[in-house]
C-alpha atoms as a PDB file:
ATOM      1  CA  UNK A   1      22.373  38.389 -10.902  1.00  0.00           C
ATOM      2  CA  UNK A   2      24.598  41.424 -11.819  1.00  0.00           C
ATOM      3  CA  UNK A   3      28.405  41.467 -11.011  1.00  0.00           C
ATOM      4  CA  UNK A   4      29.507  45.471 -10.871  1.00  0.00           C
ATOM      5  CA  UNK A   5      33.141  46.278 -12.596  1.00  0.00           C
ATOM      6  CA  UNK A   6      33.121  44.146 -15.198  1.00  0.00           C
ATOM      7  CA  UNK A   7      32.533  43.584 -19.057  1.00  0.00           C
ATOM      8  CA  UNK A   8      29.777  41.168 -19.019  1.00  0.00           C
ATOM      9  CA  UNK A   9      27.415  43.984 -18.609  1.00  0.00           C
ATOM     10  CA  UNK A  10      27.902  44.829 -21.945  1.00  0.00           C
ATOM     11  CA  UNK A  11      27.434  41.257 -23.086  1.00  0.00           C
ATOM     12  CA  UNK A  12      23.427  41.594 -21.603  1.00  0.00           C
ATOM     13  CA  UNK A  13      20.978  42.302 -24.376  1.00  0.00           C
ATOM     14  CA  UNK A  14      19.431  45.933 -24.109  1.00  0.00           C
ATOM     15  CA  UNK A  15      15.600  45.430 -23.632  1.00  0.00           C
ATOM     16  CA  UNK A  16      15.055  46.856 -26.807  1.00  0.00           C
ATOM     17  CA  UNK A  17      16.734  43.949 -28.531  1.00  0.00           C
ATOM     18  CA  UNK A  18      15.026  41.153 -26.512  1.00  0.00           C
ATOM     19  CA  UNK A  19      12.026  39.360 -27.931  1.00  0.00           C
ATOM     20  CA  UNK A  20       9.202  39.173 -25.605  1.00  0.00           C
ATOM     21  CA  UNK A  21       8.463  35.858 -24.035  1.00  0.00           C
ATOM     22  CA  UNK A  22       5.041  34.189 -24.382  1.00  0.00           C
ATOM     23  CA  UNK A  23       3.687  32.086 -21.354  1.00  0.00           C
ATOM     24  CA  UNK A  24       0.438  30.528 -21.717  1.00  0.00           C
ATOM     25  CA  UNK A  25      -1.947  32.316 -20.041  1.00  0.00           C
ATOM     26  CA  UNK A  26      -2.778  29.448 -17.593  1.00  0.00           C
ATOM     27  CA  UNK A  27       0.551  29.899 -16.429  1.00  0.00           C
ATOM     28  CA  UNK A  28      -0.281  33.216 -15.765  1.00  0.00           C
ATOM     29  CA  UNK A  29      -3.458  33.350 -13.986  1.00  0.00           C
ATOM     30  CA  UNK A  30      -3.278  30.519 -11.668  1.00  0.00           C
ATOM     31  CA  UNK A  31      -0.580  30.879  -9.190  1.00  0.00           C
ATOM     32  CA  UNK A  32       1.268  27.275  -7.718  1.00  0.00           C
ATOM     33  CA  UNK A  33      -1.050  27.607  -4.436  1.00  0.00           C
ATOM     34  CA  UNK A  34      -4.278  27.774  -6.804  1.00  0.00           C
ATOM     35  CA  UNK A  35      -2.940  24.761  -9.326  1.00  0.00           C
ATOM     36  CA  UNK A  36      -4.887  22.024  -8.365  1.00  0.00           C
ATOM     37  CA  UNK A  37      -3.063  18.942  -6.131  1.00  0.00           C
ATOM     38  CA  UNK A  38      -2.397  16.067  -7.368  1.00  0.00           C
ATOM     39  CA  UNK A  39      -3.245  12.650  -5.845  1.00  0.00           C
ATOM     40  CA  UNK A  40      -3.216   9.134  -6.026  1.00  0.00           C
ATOM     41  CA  UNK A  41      -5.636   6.361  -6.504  1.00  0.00           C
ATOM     42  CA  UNK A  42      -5.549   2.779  -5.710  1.00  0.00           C
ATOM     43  CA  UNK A  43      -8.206   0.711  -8.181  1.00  0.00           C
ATOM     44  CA  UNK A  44      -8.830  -2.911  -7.151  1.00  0.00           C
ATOM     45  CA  UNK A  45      -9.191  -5.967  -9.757  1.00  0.00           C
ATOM     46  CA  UNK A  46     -12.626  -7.838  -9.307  1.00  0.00           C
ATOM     47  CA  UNK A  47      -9.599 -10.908  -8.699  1.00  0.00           C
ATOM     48  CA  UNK A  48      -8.789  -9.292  -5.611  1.00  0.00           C
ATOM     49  CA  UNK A  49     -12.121  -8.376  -4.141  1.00  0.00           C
ATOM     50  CA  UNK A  50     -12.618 -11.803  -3.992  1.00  0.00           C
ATOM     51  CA  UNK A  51      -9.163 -12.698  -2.366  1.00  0.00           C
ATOM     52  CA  UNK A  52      -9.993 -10.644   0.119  1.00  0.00           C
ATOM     53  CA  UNK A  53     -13.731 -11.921   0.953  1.00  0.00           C
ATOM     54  CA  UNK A  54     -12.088 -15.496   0.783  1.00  0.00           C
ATOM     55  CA  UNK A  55      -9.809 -14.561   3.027  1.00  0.00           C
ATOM     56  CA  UNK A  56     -12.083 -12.816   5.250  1.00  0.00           C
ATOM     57  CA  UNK A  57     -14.506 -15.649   5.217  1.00  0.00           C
ATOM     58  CA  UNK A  58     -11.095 -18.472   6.209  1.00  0.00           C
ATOM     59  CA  UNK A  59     -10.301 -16.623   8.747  1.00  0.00           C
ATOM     60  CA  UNK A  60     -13.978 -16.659  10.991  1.00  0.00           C
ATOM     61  CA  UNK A  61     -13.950 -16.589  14.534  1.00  0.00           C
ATOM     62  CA  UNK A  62     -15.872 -20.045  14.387  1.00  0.00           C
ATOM     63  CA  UNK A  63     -13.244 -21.716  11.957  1.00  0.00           C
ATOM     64  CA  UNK A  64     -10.378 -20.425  14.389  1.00  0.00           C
ATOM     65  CA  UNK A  65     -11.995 -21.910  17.587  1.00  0.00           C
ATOM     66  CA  UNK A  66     -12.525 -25.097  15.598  1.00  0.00           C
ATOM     67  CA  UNK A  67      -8.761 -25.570  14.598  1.00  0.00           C
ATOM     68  CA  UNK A  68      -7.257 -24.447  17.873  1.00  0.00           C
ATOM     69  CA  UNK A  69      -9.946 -27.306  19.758  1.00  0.00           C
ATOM     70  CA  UNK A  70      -8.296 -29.798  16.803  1.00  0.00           C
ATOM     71  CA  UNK A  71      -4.854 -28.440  17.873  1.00  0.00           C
ATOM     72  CA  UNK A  72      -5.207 -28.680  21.520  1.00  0.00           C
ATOM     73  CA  UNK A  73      -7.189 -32.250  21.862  1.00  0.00           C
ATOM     74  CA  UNK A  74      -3.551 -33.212  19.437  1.00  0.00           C
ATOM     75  CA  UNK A  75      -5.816 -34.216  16.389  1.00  0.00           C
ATOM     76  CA  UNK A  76      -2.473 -32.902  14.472  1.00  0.00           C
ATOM     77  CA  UNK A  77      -0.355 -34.974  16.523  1.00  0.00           C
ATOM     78  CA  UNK A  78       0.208 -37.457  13.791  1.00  0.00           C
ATOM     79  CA  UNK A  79       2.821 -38.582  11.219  1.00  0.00           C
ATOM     80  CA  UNK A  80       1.196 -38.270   8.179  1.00  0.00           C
ATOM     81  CA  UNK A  81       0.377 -34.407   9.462  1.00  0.00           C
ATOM     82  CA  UNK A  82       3.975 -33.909  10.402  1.00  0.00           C
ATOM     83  CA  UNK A  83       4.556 -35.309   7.081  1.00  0.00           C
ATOM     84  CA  UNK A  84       2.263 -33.529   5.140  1.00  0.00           C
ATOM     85  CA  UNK A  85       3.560 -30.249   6.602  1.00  0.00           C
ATOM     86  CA  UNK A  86       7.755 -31.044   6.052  1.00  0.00           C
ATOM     87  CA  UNK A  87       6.367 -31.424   2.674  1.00  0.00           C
ATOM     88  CA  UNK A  88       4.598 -28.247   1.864  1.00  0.00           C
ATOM     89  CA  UNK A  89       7.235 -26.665   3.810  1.00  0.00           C
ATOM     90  CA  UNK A  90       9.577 -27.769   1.102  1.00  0.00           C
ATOM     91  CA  UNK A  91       8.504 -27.562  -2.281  1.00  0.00           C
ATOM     92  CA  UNK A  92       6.986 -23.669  -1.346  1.00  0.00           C
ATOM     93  CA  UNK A  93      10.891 -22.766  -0.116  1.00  0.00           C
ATOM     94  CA  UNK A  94       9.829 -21.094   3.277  1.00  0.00           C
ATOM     95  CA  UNK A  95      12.993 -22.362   4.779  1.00  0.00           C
END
């Protein structure tokens, strides 16, 4: 920046008595388009590999027909299920 009609130009060091800068010379021959990107990585515990085949395997298309034929024929329809459910529904807070 340079602001004409005032003192503060002679406040700016002459050339002459300005040290030269030093920039490393990586900053000088790669430009910001030629630095290389930088990305992200996910890495996944051996303790979730398995949550996730345990999950995949509870979740089978057999297993699902078999609970919704339980459901449907009322085989849930009972008060110890009811029960058992108010319970579990309470002590893990999903209220």
């Amino acid at each position: 920046m340079r602001i004409n009609g005032s003192s503060i130009d002679s406040l700016r060091p002459t050339p002459a008595s300005t040290p030269a800068v030093q920039r490393p010379a990586q900053d000088i021959t790669q430009s910001p388009a030629t630095k290389p990107a930088k990305s992200d990585s996910v890495q996944i515990s051996d303790a979730g590999r398995r949550l996730n085949t345990e999950q995949a395997n509870a979740l089978n298309p057999e297993r699902v027909a078999e609970l919704r034929t339980m459901v449907l024929t009322g085989a849930y329809n009972t008060l110890d299920v009811v029960d058992q459910v108010a319970r579990r529904i309470m002590t893990r807070g999903d209220l």
